[in-house]
Each structure stands twice: as C-alpha cells, then as structure tokens.
C-alpha atoms as a PDB file:
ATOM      1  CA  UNK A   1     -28.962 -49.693  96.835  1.00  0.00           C
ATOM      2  CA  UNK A   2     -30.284 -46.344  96.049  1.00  0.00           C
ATOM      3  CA  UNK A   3     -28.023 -43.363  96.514  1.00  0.00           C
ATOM      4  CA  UNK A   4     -30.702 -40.469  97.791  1.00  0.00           C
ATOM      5  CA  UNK A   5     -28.080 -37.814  97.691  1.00  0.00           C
ATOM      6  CA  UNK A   6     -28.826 -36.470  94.590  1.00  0.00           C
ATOM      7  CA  UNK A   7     -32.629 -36.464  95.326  1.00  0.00           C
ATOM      8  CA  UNK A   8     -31.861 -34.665  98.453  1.00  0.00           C
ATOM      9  CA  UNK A   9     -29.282 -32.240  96.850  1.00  0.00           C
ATOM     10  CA  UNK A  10     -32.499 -31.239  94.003  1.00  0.00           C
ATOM     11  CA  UNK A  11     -34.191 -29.303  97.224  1.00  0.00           C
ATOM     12  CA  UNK A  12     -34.051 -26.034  97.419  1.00  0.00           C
ATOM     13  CA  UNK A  13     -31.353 -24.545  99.734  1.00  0.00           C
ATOM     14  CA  UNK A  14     -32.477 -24.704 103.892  1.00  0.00           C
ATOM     15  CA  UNK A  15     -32.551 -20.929 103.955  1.00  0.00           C
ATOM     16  CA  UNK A  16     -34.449 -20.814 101.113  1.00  0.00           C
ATOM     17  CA  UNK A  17     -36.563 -23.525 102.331  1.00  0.00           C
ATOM     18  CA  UNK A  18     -37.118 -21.461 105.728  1.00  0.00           C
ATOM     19  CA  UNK A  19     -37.719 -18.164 103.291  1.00  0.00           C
ATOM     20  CA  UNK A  20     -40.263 -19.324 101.835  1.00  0.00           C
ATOM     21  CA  UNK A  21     -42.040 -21.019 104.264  1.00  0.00           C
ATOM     22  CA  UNK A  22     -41.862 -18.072 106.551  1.00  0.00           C
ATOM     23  CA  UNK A  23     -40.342 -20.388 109.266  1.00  0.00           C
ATOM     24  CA  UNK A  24     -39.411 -18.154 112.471  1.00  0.00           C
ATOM     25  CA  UNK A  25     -38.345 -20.614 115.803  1.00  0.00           C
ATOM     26  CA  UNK A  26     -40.958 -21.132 118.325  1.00  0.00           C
ATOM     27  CA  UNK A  27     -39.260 -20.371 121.690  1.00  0.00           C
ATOM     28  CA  UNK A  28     -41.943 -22.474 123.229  1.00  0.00           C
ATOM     29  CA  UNK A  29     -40.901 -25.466 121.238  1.00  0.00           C
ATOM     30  CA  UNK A  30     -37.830 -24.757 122.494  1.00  0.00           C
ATOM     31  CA  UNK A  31     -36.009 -24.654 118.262  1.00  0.00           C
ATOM     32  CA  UNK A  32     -32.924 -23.312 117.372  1.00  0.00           C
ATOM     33  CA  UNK A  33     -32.790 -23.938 113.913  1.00  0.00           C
ATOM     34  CA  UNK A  34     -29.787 -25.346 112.062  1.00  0.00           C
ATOM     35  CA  UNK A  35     -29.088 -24.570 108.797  1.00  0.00           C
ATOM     36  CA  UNK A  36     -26.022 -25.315 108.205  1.00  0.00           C
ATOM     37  CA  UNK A  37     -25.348 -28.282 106.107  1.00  0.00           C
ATOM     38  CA  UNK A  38     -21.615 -28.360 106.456  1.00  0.00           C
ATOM     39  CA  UNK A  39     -21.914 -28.760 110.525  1.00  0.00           C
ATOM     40  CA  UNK A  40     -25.007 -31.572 109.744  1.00  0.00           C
ATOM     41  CA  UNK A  41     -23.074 -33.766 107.630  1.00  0.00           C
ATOM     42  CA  UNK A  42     -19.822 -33.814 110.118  1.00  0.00           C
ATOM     43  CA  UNK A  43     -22.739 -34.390 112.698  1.00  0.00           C
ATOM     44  CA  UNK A  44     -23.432 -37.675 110.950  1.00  0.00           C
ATOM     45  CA  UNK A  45     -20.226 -38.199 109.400  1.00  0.00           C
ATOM     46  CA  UNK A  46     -18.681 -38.372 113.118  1.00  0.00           C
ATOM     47  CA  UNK A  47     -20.895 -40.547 114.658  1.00  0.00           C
ATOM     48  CA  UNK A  48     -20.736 -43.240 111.578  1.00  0.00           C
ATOM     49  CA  UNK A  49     -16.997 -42.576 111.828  1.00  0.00           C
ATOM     50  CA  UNK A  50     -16.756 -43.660 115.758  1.00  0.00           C
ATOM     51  CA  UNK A  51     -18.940 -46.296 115.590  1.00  0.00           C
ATOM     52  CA  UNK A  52     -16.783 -47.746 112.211  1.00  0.00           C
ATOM     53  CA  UNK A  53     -19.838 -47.628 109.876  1.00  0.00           C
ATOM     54  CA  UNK A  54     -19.509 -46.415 106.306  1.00  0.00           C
ATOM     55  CA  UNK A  55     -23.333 -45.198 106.758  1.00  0.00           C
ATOM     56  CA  UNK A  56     -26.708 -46.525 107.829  1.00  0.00           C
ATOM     57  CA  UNK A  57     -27.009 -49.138 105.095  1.00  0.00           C
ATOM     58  CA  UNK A  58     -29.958 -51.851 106.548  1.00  0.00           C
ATOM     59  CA  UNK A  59     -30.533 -49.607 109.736  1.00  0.00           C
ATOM     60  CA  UNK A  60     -33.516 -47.683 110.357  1.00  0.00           C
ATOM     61  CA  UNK A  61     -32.848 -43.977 112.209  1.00  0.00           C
ATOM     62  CA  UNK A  62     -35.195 -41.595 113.955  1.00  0.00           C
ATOM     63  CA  UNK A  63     -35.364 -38.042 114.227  1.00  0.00           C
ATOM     64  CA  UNK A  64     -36.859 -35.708 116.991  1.00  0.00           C
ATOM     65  CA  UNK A  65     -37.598 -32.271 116.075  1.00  0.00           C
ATOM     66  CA  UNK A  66     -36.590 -32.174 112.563  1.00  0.00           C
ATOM     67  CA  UNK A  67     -37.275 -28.684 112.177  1.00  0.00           C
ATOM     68  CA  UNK A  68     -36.654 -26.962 108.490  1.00  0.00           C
ATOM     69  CA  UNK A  69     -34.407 -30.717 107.987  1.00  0.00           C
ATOM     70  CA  UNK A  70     -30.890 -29.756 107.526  1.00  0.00           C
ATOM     71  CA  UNK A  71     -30.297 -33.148 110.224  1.00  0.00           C
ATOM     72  CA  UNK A  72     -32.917 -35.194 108.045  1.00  0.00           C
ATOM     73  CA  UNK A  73     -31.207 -33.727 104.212  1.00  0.00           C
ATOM     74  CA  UNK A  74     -27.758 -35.411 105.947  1.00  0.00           C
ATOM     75  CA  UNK A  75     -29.212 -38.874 107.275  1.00  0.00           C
ATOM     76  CA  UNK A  76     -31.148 -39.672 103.696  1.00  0.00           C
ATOM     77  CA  UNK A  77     -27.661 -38.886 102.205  1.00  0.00           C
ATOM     78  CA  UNK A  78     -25.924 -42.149 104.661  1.00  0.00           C
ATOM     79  CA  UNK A  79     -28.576 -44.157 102.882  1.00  0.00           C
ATOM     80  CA  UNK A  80     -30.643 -45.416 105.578  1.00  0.00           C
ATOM     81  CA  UNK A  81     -33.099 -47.920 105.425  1.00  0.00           C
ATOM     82  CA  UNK A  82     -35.755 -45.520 106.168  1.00  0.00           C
ATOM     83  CA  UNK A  83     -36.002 -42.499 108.654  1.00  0.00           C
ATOM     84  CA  UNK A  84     -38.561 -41.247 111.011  1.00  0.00           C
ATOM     85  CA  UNK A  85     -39.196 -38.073 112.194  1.00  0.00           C
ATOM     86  CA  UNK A  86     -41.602 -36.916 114.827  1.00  0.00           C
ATOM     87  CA  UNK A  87     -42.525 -33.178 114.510  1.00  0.00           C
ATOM     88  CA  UNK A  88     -44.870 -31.338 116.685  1.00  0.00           C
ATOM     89  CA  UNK A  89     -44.551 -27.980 114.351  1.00  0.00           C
ATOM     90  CA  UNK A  90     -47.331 -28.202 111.237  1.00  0.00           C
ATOM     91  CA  UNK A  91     -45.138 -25.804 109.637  1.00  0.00           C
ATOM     92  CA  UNK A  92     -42.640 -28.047 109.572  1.00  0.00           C
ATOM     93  CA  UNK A  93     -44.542 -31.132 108.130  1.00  0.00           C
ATOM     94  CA  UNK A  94     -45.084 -29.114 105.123  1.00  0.00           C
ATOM     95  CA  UNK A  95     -41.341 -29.085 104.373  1.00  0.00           C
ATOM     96  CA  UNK A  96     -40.869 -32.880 106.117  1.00  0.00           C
ATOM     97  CA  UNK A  97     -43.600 -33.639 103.011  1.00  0.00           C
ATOM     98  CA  UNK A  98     -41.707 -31.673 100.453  1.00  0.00           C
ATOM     99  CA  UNK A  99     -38.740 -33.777 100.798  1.00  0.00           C
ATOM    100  CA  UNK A 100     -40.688 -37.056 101.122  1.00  0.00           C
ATOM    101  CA  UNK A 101     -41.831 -36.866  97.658  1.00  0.00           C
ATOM    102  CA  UNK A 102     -37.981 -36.520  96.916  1.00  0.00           C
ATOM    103  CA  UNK A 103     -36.964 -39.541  98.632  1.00  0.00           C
ATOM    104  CA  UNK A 104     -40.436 -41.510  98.429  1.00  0.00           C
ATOM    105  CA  UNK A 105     -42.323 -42.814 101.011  1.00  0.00           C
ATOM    106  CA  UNK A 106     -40.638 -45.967 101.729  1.00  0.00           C
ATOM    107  CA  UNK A 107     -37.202 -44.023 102.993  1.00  0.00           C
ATOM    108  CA  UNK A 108     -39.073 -41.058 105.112  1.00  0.00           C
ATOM    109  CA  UNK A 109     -41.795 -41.675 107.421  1.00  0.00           C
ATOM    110  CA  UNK A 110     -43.304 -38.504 108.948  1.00  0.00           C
ATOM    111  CA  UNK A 111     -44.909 -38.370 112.441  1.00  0.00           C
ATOM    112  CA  UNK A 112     -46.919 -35.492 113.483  1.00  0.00           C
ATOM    113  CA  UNK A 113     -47.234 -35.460 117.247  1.00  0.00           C
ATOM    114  CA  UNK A 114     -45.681 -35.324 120.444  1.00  0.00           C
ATOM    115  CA  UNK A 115     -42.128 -37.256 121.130  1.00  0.00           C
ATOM    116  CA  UNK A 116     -42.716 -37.391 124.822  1.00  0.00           C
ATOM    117  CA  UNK A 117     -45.894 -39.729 123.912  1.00  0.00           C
ATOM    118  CA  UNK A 118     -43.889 -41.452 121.342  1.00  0.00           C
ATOM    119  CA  UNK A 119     -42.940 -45.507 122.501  1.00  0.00           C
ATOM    120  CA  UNK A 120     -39.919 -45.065 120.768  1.00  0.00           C
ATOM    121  CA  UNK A 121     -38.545 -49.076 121.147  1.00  0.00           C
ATOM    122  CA  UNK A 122     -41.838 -49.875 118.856  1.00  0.00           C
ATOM    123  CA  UNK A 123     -40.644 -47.909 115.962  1.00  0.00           C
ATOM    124  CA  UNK A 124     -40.449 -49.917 112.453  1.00  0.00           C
ATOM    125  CA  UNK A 125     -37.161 -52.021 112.127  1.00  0.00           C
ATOM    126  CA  UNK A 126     -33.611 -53.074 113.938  1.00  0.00           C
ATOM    127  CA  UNK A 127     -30.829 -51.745 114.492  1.00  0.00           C
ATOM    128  CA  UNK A 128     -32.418 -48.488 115.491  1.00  0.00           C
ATOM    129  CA  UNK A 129     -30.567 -45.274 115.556  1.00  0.00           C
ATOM    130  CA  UNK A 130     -32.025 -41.530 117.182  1.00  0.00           C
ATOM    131  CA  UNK A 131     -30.239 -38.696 115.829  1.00  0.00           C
ATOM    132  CA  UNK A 132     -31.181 -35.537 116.459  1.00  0.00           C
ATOM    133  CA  UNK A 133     -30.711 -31.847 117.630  1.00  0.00           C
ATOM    134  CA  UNK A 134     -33.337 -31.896 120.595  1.00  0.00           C
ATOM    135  CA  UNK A 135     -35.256 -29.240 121.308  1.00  0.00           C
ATOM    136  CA  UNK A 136     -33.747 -27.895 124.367  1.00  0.00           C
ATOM    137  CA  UNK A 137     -37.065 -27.745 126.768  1.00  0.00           C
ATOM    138  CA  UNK A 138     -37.507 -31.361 126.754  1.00  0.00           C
ATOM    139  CA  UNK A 139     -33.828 -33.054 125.773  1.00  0.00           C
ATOM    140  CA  UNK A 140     -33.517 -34.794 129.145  1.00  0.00           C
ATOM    141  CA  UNK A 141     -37.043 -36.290 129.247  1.00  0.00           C
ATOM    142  CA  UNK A 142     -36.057 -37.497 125.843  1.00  0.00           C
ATOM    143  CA  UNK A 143     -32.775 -39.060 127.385  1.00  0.00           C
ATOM    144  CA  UNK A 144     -34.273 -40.476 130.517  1.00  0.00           C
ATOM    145  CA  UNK A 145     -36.747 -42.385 128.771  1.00  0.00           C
ATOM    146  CA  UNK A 146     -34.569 -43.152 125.687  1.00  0.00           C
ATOM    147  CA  UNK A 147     -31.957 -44.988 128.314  1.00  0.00           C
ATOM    148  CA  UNK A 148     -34.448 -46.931 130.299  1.00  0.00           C
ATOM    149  CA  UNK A 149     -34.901 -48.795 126.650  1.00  0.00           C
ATOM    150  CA  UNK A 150     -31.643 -48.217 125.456  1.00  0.00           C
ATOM    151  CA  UNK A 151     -31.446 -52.120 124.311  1.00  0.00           C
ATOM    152  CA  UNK A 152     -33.650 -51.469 122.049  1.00  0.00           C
ATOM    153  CA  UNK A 153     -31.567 -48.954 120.363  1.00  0.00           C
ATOM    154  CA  UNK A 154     -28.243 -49.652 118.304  1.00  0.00           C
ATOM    155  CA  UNK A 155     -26.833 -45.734 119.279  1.00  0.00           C
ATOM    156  CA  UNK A 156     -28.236 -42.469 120.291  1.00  0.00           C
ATOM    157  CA  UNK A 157     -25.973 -39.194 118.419  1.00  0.00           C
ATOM    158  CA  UNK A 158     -27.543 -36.370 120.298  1.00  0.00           C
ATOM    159  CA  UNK A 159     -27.398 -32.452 120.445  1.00  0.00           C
ATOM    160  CA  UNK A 160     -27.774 -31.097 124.026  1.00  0.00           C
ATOM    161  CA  UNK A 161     -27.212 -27.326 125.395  1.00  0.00           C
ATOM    162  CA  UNK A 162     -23.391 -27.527 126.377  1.00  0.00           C
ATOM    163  CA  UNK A 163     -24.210 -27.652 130.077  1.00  0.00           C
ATOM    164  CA  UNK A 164     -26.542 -30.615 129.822  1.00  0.00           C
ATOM    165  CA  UNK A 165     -23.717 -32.728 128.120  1.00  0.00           C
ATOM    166  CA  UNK A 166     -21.386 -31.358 130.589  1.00  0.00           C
ATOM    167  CA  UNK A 167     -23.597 -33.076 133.756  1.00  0.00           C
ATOM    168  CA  UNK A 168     -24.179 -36.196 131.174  1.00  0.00           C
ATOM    169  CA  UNK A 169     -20.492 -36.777 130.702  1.00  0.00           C
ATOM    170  CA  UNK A 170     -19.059 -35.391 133.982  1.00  0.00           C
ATOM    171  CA  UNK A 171     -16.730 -37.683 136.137  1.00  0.00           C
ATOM    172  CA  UNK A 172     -17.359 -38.475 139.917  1.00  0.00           C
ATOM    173  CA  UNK A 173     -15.837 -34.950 142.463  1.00  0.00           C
ATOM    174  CA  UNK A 174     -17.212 -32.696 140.014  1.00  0.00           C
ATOM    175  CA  UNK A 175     -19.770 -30.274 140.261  1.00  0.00           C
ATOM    176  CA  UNK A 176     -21.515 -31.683 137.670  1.00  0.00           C
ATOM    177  CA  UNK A 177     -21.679 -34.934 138.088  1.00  0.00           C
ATOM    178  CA  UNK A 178     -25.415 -36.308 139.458  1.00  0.00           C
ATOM    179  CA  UNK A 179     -28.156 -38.541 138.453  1.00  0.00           C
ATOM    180  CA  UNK A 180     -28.217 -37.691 134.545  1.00  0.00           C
ATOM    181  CA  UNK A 181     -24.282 -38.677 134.638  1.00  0.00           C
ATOM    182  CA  UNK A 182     -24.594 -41.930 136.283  1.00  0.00           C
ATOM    183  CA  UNK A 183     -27.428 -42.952 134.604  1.00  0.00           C
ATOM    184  CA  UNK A 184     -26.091 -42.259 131.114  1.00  0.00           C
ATOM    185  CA  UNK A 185     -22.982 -43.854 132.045  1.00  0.00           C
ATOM    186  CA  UNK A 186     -24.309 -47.002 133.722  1.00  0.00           C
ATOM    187  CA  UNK A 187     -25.949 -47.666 130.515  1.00  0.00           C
ATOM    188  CA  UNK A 188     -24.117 -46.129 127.740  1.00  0.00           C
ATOM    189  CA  UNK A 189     -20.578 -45.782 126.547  1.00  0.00           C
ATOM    190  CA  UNK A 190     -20.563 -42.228 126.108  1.00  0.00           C
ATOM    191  CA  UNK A 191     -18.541 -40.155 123.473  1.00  0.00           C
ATOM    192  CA  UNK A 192     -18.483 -36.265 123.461  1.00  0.00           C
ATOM    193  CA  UNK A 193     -17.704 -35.553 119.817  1.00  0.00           C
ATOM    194  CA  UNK A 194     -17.932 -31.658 119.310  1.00  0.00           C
ATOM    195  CA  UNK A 195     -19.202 -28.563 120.082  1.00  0.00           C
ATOM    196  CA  UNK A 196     -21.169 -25.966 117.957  1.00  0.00           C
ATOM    197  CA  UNK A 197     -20.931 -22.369 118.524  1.00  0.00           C
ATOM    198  CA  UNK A 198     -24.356 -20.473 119.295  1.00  0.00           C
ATOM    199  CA  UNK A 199     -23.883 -18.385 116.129  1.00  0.00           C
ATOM    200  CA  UNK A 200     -24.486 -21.315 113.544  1.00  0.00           C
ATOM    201  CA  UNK A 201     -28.061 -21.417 115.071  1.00  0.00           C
ATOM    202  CA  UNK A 202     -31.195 -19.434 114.179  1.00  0.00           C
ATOM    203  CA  UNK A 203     -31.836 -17.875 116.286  1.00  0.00           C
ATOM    204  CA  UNK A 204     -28.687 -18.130 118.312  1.00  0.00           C
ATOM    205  CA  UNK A 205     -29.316 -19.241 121.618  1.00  0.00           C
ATOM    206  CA  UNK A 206     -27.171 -17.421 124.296  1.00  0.00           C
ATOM    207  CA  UNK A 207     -25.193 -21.038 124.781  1.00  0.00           C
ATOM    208  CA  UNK A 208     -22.868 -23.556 123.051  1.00  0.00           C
ATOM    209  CA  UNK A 209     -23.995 -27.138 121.972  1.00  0.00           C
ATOM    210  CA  UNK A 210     -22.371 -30.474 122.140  1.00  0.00           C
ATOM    211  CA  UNK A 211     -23.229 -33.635 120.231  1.00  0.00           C
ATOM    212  CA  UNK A 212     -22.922 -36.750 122.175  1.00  0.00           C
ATOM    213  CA  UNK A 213     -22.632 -40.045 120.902  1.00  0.00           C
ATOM    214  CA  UNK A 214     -24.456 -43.274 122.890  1.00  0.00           C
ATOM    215  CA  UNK A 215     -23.884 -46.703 122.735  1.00  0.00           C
ATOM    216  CA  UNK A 216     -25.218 -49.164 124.992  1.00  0.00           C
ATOM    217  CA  UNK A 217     -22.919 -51.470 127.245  1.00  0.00           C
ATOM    218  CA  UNK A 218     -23.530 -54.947 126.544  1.00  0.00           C
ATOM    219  CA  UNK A 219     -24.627 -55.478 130.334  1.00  0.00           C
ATOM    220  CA  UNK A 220     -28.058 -54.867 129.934  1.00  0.00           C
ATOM    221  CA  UNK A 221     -29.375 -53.496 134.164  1.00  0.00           C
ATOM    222  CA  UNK A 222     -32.907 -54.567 135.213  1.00  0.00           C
ATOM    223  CA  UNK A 223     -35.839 -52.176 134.933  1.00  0.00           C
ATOM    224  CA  UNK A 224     -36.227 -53.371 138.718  1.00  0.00           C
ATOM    225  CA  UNK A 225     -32.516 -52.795 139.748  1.00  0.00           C
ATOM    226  CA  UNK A 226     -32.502 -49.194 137.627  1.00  0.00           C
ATOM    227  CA  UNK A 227     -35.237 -48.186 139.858  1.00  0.00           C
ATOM    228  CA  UNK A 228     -33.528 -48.306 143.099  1.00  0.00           C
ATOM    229  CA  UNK A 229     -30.737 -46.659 141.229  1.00  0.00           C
ATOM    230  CA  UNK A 230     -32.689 -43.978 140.671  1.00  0.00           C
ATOM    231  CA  UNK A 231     -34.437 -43.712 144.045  1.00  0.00           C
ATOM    232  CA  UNK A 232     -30.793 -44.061 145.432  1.00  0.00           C
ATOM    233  CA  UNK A 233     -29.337 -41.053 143.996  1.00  0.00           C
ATOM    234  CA  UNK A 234     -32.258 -38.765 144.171  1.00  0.00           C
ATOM    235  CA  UNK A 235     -31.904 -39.448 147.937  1.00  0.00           C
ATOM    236  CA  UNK A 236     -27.800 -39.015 148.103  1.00  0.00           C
ATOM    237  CA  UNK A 237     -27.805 -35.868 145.323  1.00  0.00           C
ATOM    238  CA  UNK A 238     -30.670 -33.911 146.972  1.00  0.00           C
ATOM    239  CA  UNK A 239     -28.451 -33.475 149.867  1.00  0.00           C
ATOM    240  CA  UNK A 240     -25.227 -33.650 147.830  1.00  0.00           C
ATOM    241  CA  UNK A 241     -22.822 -31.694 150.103  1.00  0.00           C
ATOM    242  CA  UNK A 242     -23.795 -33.780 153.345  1.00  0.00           C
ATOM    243  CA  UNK A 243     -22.014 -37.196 153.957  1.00  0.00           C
ATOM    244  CA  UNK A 244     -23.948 -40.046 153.028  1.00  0.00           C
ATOM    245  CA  UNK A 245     -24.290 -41.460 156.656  1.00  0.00           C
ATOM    246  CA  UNK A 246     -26.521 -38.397 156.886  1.00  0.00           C
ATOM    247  CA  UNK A 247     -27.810 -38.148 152.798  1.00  0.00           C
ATOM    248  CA  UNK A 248     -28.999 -42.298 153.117  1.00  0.00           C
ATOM    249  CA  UNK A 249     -29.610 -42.466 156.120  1.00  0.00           C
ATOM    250  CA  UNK A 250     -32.949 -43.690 155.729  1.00  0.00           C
ATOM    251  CA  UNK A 251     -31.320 -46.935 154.103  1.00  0.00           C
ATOM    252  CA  UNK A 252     -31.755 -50.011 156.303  1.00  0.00           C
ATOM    253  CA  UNK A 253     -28.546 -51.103 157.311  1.00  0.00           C
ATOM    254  CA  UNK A 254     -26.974 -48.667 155.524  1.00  0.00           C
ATOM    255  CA  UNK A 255     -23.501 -49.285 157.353  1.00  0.00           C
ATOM    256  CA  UNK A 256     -23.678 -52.432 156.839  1.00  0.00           C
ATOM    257  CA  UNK A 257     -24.082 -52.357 153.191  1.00  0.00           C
ATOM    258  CA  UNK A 258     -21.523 -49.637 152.919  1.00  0.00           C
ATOM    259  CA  UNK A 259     -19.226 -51.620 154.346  1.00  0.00           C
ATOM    260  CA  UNK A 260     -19.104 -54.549 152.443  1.00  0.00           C
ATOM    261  CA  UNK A 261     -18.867 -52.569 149.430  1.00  0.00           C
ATOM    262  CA  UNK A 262     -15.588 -50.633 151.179  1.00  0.00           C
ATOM    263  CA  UNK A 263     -17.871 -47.187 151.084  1.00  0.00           C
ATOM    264  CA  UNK A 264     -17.091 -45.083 153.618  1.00  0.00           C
ATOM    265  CA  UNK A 265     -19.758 -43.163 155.257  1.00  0.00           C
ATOM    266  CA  UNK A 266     -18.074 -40.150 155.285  1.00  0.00           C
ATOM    267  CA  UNK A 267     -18.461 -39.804 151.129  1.00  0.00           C
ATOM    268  CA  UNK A 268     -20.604 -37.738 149.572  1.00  0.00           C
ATOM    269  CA  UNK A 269     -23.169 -37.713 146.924  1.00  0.00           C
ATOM    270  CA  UNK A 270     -20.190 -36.809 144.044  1.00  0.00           C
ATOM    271  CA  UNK A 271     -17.576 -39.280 145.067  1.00  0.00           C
ATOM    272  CA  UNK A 272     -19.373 -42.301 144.664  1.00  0.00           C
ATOM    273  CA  UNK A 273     -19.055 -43.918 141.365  1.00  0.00           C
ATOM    274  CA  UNK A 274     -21.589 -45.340 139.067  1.00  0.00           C
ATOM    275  CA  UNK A 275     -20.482 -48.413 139.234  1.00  0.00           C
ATOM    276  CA  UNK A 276     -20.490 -48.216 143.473  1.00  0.00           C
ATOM    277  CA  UNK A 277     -24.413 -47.132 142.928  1.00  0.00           C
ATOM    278  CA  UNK A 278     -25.338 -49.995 140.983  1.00  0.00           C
ATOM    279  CA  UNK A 279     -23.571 -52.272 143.803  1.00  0.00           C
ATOM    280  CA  UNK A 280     -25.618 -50.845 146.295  1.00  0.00           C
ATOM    281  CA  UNK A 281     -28.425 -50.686 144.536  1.00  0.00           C
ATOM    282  CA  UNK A 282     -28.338 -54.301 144.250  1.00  0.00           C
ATOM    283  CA  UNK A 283     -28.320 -54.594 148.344  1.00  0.00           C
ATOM    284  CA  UNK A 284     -31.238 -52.752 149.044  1.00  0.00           C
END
C-alpha cells in the first residue's frame, strides 16, 4: 500500500495555496474556507477513531465542496482507495488538479459540477464514505437525499452550521427537534463529535460548526414507508404547538391508529418519537 502522506505534505502550504491562487469565498456558494490542517486531520482522525478503523484502507470516500482542500490533503493521508470530489468553483479545480498530479489519478477523481445533480449511490466502489464540510446553502438537501440512500453508504462525517446539527441530533420535547431529527435518526446512528469555532474559518461566518458522524442502522425502512414518514411529519410539525387530534386530523382513523399504538391524542408534534412515527407510518 502506498503511503500518500508525503506526496500530500510536498504541496505548498493551504494559505499559500489560497495566496496564490487569489482564492476569496463566494458567499453565493455558500464557502467558508478551512485552512487549518490541525482541525482537518482530528476531523478525520475522529470519525476513523469512532467507527474503530485505522484509516480508509480498501474504501472509496467522497468529498462535497472541497474548496482550497485542507479536508481532501487529510483523507489522501488515511490512504483511501481513491477519493472524489465534486466542485462547482473552477477556481478550485485548478488546485483539486494540482494535487492530483501529487497523488495520481487513480487515488483522486475530480468532478466539476453540481452535487445536488450528483446520484451519489452510483459513485465508483464499496464501502463508500462522504466527508465533507458542506457548503452551508445547500447542507440539508445534501442530507435529505444522502439518507434516502443511506444503504448505499458505509458512513457520512459531516460539517453543518451548529444549529443545523442541533435540529439533526435534537431529542423528542425540544425545540429543535422536527423532521430533519427524525429522519436522520430513523436511519442513522448519529454521533456529534465536535465543534469548531467561527474564527478557524475564512471568512468567519458569524456561527459555530459541528461535525457529525452517520452510520446507518442495519434496519434498512422502505422508500414507500419513508414517504409517509415524511408526509406524516410535515403534517404534525407544520402545526407543531397544536395537539395532534387537531395537527392529523386529516388521517383516516386517526384515533384508531393512535390508539393501538398507546398515542394519545393530546401529544404534540415534539413528543412523539421517531420510532412512534415509523409505527404509524406503517398504519396509514
């Protein structure tokens, strides 16, 4: 096996890199750059370290939003089998090429397009891995679509504003628990691992991030049965503080189905749990 580190650690430093590229963040790509190379590698270095792997040995990864690649330097230095990134930015495909002809082209595959119009599941290669520090204006999009194929996918180790992983991982009564939260944790068990502070960032956004770790249950849900999860909470949560005798009540039989679940119709939206969803789902 071929140990790319010292390829990777012959580039130039990232803010050197940006320098001379004249890289400034596009607010309308929604980047916040990330330079930082000791906060990248514990970014990779935490994920392999919950999931018990010494790297990514025989496992392909892919990378949204690479950016100026301080994410991409650390996931070529855990020895993947090869890594893809999908960049919108041409500015950045110039430096995504510069360290391709470090690595070679076997071990970095470069994308140049759009990752909403991506069918991630049909990427090269299994067990599949998405790491990345999303760009902020389309990270649940990303997510939503990411989960509804998340069998396809051996984990997800994601960077989200702070308040998006707060709704993500938030337990039922909360404020922020809705129809991200149940959905991510219907499908995935979900680790938060850290947060970043807005000043390792250029530019630095106004908010903290967090990096959240997925990994799929080994219950794999229906596309069918997801659906009327979905439908199912966008009905209770857009009505969240009403009762959901009132919230559902467009549900045939709803009483009836509540009941043999032992839901009581005086529950709202936020104190139902996933896992009560799901069963419901399954009645309608």
């Amino acid at each position: 096996m071929i140990d790319l580190s010292e390829k990777i650690n012959e580039l130039p430093g990232l803010r050197e890199t940006v320098g001379r590229h004249g890289l400034m963040a596009k607010k309308a790509l929604g980047q916040n750059f990330l330079l930082d190379r000791n906060i990248t590698d514990k970014i990779i270095n935490t994920s392999l370290t919950k999931q018990k792997k010494p790297d990514f040995s025989g496992e392909y990864v892919i990378e949204v939003g690479p950016g100026p690649g301080g994410l991409t330097r650390s996931v070529l230095c855990r020895n993947p089998q090869k890594l893809t990134v999908v960049e919108m930015d041409e500015r950045c495909i110039e430096i995504m090429q510069e360290i391709r002809e470090k690595v070679g082209e076997d071990k970095l595959e470069i994308i140049n397009g759009d990752a909403l119009k991506q069918d991630f599941s049909k990427f090269e290669g299994t067990p599949k891995n998405i790491v990345s520090n999303l760009p902020y204006n389309i990270s649940v999009p990303l997510l939503v679509s990411w989960l509804k194929q998340i069998e396809n996918f051996d984990s997800l180790t994601l960077m989200f504003q702070k308040e998006v992983a707060d709704r993500i991982c938030a337990p039922t009564k909360c404020k922020d628990y809705g129809r991200i939260s149940i959905l991510s944790q219907l499908l995935c068990k979900i680790e938060r691992l850290f947060d970043i502070n807005p000043n390792c960032f250029v530019p630095a956004p106004k908010i903290w991030s967090t990096v959240v770790l997925f990994r799929p249950k080994p219950a794999n849900i229906e596309s069918k049965l997801l659906e009327k999860v979905e439908k199912l909470t966008t009905q209770a949560f857009s009505q969240r503080r009403k009762m959901i005798r009132q919230s559902l009540k467009s549900v045939k039989g709803l009483e009836e189905k509540c009941a043999s679940l032992g839901l009581d119709l005086t529950l709202r939206a936020e104190e139902i749990t996933p896992e009560q969803y799901l069963e419901l789902a399954k009645l309608l």
